[in-house]
PDB file of N, CA and C in Angstrom:
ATOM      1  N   UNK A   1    -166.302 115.208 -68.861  1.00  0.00           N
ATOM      2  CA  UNK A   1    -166.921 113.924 -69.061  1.00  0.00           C
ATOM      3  C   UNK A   1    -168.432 114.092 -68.974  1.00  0.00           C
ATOM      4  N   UNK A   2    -169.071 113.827 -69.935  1.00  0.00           N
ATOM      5  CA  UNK A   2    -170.863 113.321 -69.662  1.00  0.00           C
ATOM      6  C   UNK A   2    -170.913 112.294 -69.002  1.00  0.00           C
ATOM      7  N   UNK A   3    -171.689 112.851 -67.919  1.00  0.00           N
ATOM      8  CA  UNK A   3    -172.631 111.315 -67.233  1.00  0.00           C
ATOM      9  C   UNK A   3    -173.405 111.438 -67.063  1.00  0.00           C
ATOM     10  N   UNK A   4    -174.058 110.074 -67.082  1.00  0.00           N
ATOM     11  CA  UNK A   4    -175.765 109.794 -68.253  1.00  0.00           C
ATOM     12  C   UNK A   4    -176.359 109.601 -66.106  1.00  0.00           C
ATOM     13  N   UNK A   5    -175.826 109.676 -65.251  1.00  0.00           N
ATOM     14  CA  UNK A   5    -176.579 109.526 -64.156  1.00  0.00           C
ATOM     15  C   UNK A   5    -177.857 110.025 -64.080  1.00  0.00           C
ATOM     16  N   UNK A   6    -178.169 111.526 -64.185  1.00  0.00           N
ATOM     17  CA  UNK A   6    -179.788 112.089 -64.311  1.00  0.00           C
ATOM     18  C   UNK A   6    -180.067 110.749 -64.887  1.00  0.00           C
ATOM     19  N   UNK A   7    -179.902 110.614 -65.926  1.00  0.00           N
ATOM     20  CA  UNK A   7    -181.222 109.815 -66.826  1.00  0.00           C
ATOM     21  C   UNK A   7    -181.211 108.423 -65.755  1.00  0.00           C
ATOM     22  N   UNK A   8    -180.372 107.877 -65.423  1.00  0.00           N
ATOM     23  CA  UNK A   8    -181.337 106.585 -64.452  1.00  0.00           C
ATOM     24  C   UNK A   8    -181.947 107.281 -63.026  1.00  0.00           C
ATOM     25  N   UNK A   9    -181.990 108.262 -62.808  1.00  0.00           N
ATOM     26  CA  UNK A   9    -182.608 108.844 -61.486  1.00  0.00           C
ATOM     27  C   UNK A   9    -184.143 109.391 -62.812  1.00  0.00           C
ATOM     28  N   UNK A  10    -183.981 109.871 -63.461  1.00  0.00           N
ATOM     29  CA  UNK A  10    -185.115 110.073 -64.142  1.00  0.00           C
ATOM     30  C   UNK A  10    -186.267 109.287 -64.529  1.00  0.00           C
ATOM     31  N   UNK A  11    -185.524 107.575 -65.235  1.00  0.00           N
ATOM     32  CA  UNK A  11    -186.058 106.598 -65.377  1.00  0.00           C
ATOM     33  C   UNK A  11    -186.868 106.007 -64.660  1.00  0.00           C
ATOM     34  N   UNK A  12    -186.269 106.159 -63.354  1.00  0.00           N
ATOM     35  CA  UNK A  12    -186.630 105.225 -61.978  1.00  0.00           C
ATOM     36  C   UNK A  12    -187.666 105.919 -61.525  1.00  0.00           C
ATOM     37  N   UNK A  13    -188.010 107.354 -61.826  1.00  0.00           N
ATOM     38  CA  UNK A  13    -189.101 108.364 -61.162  1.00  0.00           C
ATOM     39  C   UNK A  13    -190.028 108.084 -62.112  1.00  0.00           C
ATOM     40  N   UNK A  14    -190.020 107.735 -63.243  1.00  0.00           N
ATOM     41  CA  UNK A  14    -191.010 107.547 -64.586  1.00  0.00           C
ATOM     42  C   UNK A  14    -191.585 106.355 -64.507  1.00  0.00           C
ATOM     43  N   UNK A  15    -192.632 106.215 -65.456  1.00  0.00           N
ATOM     44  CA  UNK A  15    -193.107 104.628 -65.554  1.00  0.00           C
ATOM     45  C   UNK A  15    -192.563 103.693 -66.632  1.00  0.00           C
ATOM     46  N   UNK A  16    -190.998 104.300 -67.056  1.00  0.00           N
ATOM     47  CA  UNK A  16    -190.556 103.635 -68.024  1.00  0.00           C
ATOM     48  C   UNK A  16    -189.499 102.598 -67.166  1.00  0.00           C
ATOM     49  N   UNK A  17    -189.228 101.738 -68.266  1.00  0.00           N
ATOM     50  CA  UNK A  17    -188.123 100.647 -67.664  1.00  0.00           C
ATOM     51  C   UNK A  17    -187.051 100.477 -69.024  1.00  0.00           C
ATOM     52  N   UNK A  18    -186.017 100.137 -68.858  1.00  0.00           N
ATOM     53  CA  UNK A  18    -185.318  99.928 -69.907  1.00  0.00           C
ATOM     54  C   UNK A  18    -186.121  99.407 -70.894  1.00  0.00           C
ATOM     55  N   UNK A  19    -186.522  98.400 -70.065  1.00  0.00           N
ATOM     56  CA  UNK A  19    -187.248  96.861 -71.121  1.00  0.00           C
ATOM     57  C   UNK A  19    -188.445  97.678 -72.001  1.00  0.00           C
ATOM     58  N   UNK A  20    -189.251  98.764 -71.402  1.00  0.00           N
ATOM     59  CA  UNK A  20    -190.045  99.539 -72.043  1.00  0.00           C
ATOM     60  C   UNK A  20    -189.808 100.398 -73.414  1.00  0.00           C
ATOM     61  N   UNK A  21    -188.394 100.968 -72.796  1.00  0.00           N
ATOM     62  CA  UNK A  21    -187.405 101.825 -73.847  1.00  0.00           C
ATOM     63  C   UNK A  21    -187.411 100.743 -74.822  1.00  0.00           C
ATOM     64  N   UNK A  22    -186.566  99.710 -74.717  1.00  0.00           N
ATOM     65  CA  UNK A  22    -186.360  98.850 -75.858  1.00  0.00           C
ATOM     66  C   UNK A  22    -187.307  98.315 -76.728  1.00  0.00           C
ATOM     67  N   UNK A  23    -188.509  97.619 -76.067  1.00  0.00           N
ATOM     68  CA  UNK A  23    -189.439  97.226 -76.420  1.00  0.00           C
ATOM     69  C   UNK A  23    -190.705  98.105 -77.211  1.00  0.00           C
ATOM     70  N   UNK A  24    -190.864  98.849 -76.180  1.00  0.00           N
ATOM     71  CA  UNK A  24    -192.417 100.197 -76.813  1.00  0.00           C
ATOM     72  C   UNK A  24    -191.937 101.243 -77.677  1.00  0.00           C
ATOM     73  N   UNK A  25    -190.517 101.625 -77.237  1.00  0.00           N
ATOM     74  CA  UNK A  25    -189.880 102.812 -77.675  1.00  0.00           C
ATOM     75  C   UNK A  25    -188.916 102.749 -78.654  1.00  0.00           C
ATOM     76  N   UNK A  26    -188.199 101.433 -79.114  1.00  0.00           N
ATOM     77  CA  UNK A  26    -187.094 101.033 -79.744  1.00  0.00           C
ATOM     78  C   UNK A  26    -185.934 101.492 -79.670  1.00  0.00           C
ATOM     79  N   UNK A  27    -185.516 101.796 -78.672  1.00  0.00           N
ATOM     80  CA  UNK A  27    -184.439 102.456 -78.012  1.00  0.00           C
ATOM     81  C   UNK A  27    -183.563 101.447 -77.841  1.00  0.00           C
ATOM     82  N   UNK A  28    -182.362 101.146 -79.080  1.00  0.00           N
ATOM     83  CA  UNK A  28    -181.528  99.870 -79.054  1.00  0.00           C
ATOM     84  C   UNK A  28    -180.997  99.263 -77.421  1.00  0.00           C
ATOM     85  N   UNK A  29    -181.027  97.992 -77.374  1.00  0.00           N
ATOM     86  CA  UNK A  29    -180.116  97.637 -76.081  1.00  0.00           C
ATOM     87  C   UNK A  29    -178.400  97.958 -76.380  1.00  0.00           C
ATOM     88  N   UNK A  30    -178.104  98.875 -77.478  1.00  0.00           N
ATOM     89  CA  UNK A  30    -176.565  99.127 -77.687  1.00  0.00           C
ATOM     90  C   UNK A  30    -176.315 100.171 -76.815  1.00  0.00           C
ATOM     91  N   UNK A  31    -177.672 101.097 -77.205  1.00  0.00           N
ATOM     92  CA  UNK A  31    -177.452 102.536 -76.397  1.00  0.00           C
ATOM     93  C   UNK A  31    -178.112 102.695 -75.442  1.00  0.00           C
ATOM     94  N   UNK A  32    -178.664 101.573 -74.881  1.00  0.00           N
ATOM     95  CA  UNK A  32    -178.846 101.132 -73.143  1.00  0.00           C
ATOM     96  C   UNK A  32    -177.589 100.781 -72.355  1.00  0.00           C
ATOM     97  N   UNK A  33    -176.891 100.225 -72.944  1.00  0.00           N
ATOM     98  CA  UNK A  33    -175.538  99.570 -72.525  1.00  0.00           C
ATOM     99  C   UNK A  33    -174.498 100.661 -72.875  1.00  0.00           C
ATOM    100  N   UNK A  34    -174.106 102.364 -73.876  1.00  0.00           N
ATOM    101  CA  UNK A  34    -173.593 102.789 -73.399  1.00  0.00           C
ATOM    102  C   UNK A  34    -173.909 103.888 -72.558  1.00  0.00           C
ATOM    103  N   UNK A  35    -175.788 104.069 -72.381  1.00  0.00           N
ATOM    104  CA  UNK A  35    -175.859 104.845 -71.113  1.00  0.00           C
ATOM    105  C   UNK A  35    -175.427 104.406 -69.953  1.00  0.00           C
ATOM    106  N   UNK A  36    -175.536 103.025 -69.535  1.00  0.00           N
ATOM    107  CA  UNK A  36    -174.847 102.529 -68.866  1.00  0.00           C
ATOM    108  C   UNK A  36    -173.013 102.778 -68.038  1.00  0.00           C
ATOM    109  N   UNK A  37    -172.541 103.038 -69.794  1.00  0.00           N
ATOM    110  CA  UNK A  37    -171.186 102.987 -69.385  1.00  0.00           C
ATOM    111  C   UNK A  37    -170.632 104.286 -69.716  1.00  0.00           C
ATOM    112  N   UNK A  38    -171.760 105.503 -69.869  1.00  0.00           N
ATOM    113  CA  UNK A  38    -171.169 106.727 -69.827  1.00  0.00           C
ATOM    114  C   UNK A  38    -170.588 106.630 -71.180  1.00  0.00           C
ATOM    115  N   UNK A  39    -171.029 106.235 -72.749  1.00  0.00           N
ATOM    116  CA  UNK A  39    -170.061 106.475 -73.897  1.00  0.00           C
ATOM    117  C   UNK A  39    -170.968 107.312 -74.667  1.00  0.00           C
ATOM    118  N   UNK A  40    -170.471 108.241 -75.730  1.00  0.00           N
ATOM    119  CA  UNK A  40    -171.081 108.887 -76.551  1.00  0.00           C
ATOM    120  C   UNK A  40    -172.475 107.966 -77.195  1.00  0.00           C
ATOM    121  N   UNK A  41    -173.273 108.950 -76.807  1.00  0.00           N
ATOM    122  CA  UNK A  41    -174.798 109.092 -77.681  1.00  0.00           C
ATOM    123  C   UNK A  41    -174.979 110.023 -78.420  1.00  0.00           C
ATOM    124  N   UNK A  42    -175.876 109.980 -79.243  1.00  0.00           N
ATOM    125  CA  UNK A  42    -176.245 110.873 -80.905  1.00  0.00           C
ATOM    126  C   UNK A  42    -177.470 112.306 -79.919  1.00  0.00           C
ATOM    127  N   UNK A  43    -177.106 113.203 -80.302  1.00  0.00           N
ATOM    128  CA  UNK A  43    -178.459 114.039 -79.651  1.00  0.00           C
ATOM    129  C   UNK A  43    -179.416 114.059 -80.285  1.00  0.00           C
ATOM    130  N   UNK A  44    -179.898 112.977 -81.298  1.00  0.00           N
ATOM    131  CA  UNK A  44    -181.065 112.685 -81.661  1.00  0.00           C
ATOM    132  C   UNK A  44    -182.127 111.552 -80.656  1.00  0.00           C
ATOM    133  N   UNK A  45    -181.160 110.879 -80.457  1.00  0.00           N
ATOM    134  CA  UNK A  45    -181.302 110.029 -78.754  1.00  0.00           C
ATOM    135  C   UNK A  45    -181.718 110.680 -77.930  1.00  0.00           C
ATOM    136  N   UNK A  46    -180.727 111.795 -77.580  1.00  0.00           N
ATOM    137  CA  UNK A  46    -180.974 112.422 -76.191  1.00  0.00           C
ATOM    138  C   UNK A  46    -182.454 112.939 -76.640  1.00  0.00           C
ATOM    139  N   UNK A  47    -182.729 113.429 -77.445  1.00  0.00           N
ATOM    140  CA  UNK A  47    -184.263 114.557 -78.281  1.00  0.00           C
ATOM    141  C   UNK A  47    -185.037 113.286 -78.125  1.00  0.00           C
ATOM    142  N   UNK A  48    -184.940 112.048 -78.489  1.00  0.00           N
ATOM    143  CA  UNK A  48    -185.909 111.039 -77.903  1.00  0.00           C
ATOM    144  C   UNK A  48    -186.394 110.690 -76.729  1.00  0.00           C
ATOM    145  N   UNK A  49    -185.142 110.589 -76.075  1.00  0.00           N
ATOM    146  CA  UNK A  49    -185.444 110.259 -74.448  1.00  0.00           C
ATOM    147  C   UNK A  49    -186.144 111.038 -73.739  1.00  0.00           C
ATOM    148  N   UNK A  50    -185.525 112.334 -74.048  1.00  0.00           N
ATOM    149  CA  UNK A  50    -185.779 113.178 -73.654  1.00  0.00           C
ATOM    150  C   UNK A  50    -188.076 113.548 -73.357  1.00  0.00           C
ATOM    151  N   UNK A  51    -188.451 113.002 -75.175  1.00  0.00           N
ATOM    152  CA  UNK A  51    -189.951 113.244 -75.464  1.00  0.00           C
ATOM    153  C   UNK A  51    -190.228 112.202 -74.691  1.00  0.00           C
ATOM    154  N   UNK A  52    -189.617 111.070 -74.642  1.00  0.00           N
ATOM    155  CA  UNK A  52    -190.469 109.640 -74.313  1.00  0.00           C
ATOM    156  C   UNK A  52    -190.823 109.662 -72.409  1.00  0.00           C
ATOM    157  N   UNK A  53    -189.400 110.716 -71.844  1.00  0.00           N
ATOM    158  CA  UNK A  53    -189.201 110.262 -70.615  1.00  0.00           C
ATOM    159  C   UNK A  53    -190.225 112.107 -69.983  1.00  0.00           C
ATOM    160  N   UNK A  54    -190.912 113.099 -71.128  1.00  0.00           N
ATOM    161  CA  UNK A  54    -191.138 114.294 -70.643  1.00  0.00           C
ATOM    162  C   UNK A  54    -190.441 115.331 -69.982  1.00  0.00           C
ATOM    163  N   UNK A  55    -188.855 115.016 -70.211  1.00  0.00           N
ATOM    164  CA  UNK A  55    -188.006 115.683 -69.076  1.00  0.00           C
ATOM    165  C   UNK A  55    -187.135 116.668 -69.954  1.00  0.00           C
ATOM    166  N   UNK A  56    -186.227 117.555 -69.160  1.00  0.00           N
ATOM    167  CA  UNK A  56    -185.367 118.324 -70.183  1.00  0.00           C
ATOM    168  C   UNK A  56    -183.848 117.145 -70.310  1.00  0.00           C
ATOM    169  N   UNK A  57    -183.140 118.061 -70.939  1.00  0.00           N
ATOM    170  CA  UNK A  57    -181.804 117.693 -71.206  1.00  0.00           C
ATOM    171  C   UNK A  57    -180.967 117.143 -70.178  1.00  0.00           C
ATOM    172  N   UNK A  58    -181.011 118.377 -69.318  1.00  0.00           N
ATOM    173  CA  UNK A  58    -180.345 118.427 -67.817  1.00  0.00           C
ATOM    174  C   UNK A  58    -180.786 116.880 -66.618  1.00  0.00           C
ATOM    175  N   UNK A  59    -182.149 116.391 -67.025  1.00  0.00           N
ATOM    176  CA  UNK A  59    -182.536 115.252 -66.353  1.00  0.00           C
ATOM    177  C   UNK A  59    -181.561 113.728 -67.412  1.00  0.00           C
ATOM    178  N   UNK A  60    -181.218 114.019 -68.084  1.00  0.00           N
ATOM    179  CA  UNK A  60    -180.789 113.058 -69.060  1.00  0.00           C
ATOM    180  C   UNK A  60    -179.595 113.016 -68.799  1.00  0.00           C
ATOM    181  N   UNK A  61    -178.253 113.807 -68.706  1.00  0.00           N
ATOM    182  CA  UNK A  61    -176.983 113.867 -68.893  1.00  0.00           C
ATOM    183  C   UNK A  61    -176.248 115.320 -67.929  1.00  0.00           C
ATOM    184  N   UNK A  62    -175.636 115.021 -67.462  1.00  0.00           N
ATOM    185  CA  UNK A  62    -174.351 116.325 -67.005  1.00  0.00           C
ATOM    186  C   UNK A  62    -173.282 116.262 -67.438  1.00  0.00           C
ATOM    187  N   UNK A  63    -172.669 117.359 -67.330  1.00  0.00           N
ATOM    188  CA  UNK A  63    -170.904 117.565 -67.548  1.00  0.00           C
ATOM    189  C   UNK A  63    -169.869 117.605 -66.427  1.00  0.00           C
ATOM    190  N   UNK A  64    -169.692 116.858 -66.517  1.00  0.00           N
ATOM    191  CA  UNK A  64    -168.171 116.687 -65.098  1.00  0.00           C
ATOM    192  C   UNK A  64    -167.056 117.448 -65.572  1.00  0.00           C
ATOM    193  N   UNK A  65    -166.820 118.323 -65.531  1.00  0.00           N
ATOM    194  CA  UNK A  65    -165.313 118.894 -65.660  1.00  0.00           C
ATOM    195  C   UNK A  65    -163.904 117.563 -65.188  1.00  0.00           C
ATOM    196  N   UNK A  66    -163.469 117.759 -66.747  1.00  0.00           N
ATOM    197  CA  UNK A  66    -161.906 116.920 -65.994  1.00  0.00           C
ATOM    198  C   UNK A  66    -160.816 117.556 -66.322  1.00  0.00           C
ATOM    199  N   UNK A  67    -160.048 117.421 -65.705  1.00  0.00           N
ATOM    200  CA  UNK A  67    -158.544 117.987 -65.840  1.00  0.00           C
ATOM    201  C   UNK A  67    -158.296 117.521 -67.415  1.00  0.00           C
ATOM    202  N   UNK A  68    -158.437 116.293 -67.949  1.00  0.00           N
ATOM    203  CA  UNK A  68    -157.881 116.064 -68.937  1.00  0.00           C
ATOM    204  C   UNK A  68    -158.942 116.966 -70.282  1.00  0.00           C
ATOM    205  N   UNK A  69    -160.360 117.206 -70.371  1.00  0.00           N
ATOM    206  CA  UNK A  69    -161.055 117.943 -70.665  1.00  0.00           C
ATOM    207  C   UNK A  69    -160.416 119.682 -71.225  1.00  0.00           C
ATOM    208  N   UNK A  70    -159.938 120.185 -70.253  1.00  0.00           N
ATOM    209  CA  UNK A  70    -159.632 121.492 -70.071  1.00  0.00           C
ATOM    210  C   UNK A  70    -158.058 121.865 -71.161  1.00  0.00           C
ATOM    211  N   UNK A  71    -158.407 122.223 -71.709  1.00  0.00           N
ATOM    212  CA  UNK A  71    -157.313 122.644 -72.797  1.00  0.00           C
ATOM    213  C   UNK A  71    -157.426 123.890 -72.840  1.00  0.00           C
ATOM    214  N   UNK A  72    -156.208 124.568 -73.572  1.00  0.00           N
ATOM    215  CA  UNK A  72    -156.165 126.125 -73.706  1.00  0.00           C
ATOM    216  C   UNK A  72    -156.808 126.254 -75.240  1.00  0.00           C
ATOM    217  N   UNK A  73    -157.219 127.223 -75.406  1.00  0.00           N
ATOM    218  CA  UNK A  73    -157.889 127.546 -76.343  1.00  0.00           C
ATOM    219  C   UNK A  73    -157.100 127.981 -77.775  1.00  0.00           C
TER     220      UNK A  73
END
């Protein structure tokens, strides 16, 4: 599972605010609402956030290993 957690610990250390993202940055309130809820984003997003917020990848998103995840190859 990705979870978008870094990126609100990132946000909150920055001088950005959602309302900033949306507003200065045009960063839809769709894909505010599924960072929110942990749903697939485009990695053209993440390559945005990423410039807007100065941070790497790793501050934006992690990988949770899940049981249901893990398949044989």
């Amino acid at each position: 599972m990705i979870s978008y957690a870094p990126f609100w610990e990132t946000l909150h250390a920055s001088s950005e605010t959602t309302y900033t993202l949306i507003k200065n940055h045009h960063i839809s309130s769709a894909t505010i609402d599924k960072l929110r809820k942990n749903k697939p984003i485009t990695t053209t997003t993440i390559n945005d956030l990423c410039a807007i917020l100065c941070c790497r990848v790793e501050d934006v998103l992690v990988y949770i290993p899940h049981p249901e995840d893990l398949r044989p190859l």
